[in-house]
Protein backbone atom coordinates (compact mmCIF):
# COMPACT_ATOMS: atom_id res chain seq x y z
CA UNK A 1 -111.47 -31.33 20.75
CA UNK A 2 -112.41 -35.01 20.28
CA UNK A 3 -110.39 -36.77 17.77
CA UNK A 4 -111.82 -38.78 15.31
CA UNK A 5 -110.53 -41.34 12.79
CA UNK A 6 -110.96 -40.15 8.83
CA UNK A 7 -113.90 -42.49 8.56
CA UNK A 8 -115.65 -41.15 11.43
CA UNK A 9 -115.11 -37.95 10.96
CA UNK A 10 -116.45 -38.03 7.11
CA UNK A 11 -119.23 -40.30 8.59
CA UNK A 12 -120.72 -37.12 10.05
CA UNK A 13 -121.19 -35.46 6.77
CA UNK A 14 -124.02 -36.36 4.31
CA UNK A 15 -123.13 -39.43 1.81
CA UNK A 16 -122.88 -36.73 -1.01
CA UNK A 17 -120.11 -34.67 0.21
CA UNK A 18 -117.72 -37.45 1.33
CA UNK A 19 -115.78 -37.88 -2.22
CA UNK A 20 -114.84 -34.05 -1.70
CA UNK A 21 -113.54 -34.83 1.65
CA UNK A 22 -111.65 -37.45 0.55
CA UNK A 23 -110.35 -35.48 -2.17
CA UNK A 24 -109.38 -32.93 0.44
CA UNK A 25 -107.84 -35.63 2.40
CA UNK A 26 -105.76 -37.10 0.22
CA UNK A 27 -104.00 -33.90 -1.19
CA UNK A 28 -100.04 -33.74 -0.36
CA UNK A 29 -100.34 -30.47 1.60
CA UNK A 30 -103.08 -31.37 4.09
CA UNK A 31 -102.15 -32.84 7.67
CA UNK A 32 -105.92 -33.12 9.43
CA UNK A 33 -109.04 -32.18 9.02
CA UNK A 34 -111.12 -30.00 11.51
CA UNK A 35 -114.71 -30.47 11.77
CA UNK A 36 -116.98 -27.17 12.73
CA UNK A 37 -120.31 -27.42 13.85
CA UNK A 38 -123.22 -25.41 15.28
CA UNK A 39 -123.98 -26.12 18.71
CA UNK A 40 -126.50 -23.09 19.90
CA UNK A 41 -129.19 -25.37 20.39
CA UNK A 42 -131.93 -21.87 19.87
CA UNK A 43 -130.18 -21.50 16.41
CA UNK A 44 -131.76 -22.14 13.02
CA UNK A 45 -128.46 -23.68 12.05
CA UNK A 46 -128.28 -26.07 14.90
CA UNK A 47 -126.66 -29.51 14.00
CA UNK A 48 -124.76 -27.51 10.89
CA UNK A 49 -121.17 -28.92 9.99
CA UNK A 50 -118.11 -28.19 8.16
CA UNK A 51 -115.10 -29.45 7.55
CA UNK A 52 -111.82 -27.32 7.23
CA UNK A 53 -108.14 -28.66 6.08
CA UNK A 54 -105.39 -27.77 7.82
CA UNK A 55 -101.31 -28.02 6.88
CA UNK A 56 -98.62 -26.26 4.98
CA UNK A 57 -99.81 -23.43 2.54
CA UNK A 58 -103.43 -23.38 4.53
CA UNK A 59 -105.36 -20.84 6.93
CA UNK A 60 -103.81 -23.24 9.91
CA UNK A 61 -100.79 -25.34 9.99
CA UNK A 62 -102.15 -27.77 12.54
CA UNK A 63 -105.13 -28.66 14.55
CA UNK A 64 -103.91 -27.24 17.18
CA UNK A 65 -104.57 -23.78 15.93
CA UNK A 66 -108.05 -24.21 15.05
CA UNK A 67 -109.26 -24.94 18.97
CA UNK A 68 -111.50 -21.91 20.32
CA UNK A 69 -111.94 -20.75 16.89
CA UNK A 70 -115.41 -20.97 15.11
CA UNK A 71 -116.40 -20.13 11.75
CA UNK A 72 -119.17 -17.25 10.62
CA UNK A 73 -119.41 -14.24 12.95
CA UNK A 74 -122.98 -14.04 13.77
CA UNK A 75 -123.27 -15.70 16.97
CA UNK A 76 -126.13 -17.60 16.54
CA UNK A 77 -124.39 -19.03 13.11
CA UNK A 78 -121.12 -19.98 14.58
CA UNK A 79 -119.71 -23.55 13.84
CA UNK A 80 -117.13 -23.99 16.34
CA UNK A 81 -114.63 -26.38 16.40
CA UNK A 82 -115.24 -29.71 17.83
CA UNK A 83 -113.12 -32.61 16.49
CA UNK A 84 -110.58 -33.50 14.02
CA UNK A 85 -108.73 -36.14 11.85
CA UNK A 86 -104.75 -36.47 11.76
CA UNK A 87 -103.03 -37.91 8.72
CA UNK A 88 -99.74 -38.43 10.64
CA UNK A 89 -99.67 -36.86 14.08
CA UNK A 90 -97.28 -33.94 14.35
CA UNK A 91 -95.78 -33.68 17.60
CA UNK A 92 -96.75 -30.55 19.45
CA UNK A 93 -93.31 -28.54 21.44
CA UNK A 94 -95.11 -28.08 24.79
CA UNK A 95 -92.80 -25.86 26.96
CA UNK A 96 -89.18 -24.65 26.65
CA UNK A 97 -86.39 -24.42 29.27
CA UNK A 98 -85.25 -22.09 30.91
CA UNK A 99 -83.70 -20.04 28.39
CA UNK A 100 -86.37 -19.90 26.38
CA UNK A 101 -85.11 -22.27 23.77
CA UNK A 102 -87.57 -25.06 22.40
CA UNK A 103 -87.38 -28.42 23.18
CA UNK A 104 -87.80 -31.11 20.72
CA UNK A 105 -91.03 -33.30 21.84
CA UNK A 106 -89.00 -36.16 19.69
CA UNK A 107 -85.31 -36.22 20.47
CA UNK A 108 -85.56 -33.97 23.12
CA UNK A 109 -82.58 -31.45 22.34
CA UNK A 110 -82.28 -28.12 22.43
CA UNK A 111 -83.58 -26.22 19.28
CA UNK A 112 -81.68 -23.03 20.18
CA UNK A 113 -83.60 -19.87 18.26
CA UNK A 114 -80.63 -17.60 17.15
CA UNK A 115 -80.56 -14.51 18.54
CA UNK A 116 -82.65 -11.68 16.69
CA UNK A 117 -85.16 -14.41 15.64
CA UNK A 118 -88.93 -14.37 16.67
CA UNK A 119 -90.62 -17.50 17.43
CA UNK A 120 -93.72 -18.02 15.82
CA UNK A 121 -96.31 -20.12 15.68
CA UNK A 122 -96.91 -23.08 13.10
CA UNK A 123 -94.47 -25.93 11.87
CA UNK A 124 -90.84 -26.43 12.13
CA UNK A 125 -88.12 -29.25 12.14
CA UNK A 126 -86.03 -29.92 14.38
CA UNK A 127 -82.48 -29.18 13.37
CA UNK A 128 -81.06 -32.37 15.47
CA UNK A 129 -82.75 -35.38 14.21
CA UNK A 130 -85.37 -33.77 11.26
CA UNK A 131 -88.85 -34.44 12.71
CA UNK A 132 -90.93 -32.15 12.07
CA UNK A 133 -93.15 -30.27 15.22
CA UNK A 134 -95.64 -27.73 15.93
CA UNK A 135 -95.02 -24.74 17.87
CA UNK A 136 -98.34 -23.27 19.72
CA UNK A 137 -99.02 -19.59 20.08
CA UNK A 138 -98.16 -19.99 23.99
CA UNK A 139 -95.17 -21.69 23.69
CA UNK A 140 -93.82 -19.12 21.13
CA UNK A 141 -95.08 -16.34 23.46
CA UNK A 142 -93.23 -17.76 26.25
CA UNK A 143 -90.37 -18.37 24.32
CA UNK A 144 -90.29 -15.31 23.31
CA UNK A 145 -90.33 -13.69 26.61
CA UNK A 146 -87.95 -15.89 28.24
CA UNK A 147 -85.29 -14.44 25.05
CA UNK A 148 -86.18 -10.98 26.08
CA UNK A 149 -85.45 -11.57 29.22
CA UNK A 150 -82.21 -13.06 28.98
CA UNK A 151 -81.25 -10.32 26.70
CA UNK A 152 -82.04 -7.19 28.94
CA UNK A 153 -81.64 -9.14 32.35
């Protein structure tokens, strides 16, 4: 996904619906927005765009979770996602070691997940120096995996 400053990204959308998505912007809880369009050239709704909000309390904690995913289920309909704004960029964990323990993308310690305790996907802090990070479906899966196998090895 490409990513696009606030101003370009409500640049897209017709003059009348930018105060919305600056209203959207600007509330506490969202961390980007995620802009959806239609890009079946054959469909009637070709060139189609929305915007979706993303952060705490929302369908999707981060950006991150929205690529791949497209909104309406009629093919021909589907706006997929294709950019998005950042407020402040959350760094992303992108692998664990060998244990299967996370590894903070700021400090860079060890964010051991206590035993009996699932890794899932969304936002988290890191327990060393408080900066907050997103956790990806496939890191948590890995993570995951790399626990079970350390218990039952």
């Amino acid at each position: 996904m490409e990513r696009l400053t606030f101003e370009a990204l409500s640049s897209k959308f017709d003059p009348s619906v930018r105060d919305r998505l600056k209203r959207l912007w600007d509330e506490p809880n969202t961390t980007a927005l995620v802009l959806f369009e239609c890009r079946d050239f054959w469909s009637s709704r070709f060139g189609q765009r929305s915007a979706l909000a993303v952060g705490p309390g929302r369908t999707y904690v981060h950006w991150k979770a929205c690529e791949g995913k497209w909104l309406n289920n009629l093919p021909s309909q589907r706006l997929h996602a294709v950019a998005y704004a950042e407020k402040v960029p959350v760094p992303c964990v992108e692998f664990t070691n060998e244990y299967g323990d996370l590894v903070c993308p700021s400090c860079g310690a060890h964010i051991i997940t206590p035993g009996g305790y699932e890794v899932v996907e969304g936002l988290g802090v890191c327990t060393f120096c408080r900066a907050d990070f997103y956790v990806p479906k496939r890191v948590a899966e890995e993570a995951n995996r790399k626990a079970k196998e350390r218990s039952y090895g």
